[in-house]
Structure formats: C-alpha cells, structure tokens
C-alpha atoms as a PDB file:
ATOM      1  CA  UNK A   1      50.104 -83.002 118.738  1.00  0.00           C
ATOM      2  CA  UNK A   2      50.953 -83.130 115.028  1.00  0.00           C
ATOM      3  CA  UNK A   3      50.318 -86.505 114.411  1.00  0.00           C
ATOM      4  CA  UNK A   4      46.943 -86.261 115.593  1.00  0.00           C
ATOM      5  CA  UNK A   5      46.682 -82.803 113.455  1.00  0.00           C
ATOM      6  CA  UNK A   6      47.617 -84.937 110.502  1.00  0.00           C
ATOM      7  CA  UNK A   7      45.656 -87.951 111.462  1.00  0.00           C
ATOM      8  CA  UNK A   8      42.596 -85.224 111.573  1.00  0.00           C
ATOM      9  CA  UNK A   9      43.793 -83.561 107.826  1.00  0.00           C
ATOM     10  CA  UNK A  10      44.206 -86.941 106.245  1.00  0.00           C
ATOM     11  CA  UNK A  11      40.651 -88.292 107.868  1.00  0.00           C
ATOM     12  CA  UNK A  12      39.065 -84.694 106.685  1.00  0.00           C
ATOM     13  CA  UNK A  13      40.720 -85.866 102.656  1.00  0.00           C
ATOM     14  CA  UNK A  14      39.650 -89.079 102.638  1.00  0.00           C
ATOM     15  CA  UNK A  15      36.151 -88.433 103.591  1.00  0.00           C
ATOM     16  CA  UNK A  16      35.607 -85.988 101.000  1.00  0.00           C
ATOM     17  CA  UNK A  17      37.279 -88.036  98.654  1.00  0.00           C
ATOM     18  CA  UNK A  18      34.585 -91.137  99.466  1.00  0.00           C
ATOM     19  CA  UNK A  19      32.153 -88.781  99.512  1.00  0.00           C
ATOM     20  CA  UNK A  20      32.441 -86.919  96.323  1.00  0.00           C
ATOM     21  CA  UNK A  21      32.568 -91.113  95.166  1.00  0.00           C
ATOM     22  CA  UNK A  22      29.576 -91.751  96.782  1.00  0.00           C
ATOM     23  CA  UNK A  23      28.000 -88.738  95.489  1.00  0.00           C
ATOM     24  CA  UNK A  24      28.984 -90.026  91.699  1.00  0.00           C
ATOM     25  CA  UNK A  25      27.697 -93.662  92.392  1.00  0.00           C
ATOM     26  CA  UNK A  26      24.713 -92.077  92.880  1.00  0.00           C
ATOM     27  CA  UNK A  27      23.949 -89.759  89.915  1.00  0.00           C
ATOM     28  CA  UNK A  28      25.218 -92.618  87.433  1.00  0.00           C
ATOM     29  CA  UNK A  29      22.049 -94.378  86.803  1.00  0.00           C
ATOM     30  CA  UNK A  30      23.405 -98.108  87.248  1.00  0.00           C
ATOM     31  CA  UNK A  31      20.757-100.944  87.491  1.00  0.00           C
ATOM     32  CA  UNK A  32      20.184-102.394  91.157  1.00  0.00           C
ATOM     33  CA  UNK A  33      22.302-105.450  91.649  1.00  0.00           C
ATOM     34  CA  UNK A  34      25.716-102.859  89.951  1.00  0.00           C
ATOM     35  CA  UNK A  35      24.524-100.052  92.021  1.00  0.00           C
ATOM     36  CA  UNK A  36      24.321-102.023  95.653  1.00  0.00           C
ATOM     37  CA  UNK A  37      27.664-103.487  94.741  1.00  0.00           C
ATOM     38  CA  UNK A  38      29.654-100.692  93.968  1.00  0.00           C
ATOM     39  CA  UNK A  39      28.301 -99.269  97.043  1.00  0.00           C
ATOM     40  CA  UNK A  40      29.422-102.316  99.329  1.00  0.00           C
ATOM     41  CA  UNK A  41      32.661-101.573  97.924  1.00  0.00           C
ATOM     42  CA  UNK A  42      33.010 -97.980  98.043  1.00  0.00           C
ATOM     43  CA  UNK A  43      32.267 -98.905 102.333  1.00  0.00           C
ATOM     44  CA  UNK A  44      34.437-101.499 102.555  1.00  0.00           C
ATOM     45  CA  UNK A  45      36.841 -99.147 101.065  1.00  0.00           C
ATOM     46  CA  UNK A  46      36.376 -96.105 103.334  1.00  0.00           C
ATOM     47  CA  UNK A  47      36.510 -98.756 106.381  1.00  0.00           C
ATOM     48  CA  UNK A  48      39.699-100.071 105.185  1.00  0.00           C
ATOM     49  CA  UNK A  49      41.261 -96.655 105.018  1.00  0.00           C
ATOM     50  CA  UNK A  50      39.997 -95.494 108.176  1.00  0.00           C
ATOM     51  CA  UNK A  51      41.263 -98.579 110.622  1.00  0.00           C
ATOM     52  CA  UNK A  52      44.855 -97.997 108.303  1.00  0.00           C
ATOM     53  CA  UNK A  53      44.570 -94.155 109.399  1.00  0.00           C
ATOM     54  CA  UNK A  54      43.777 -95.390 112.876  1.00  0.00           C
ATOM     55  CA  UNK A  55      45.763 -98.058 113.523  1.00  0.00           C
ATOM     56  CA  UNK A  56      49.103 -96.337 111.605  1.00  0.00           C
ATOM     57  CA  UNK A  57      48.066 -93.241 114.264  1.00  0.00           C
ATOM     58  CA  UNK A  58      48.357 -95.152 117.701  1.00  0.00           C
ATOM     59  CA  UNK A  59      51.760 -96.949 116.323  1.00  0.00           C
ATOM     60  CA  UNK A  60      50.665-100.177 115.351  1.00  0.00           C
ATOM     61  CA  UNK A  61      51.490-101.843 112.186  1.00  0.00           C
ATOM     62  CA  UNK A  62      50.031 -99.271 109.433  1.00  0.00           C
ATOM     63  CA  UNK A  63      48.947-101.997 106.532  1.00  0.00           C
ATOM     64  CA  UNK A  64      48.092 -98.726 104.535  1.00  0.00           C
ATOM     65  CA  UNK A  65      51.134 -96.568 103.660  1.00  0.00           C
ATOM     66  CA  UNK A  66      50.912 -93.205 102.157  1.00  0.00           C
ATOM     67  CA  UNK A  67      54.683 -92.123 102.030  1.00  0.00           C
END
C-alpha cells in the first residue's frame, strides 16, 4: 500500500513538473519548427518517466532511478 502511495506522489510531482514545462514552452514565443521540437521532447520526456515510474512500481527493472 505504500508503494503505490508513493508511485501516486511521485506521478502527482512529475506531472506538475512537465506541466509547469509545458506551460513555459508555451509563453516563450519560439518560431514553429523550435517550438514543435521542444514539444516532441518535453513528451518523449514525460513518457520516459512515466513507463520508469511504472515499470520500477510492479518490480521490473526500473531504468530510471531516483535514490
């Protein structure tokens, strides 16, 4: 019960982290091509996180290590 309690706090973080990120991508005023890009990356980023969260939940080898 309090790994899923943490696995819910950490999720909770790191979405308002990539939020407040995408938030920011979007009131800097950066031409098209810059602007699709960064936002490609700020996604591939929250995915990555999120199947690390997961996958470091359920036991399996966590790739992403925040100790």
């Amino acid at each position: 019960m309090v790994g899923i309690i943490a696995l819910l706090i950490s999720l909770v973080i790191w979405g308002i982290i990539f939020y407040v990120l995408w938030w920011g991508l979007g009131q800097i005023a950066l031409p098209e091509p810059f602007a699709k890009v960064a936002s490609v990356i700020l996604i591939l980023a929250a995915v990555i996180v999120c199947i690390g969260l997961l996958t470091g939940s359920i036991g399996a080898f966590p790739f992403l290590s925040f100790k």
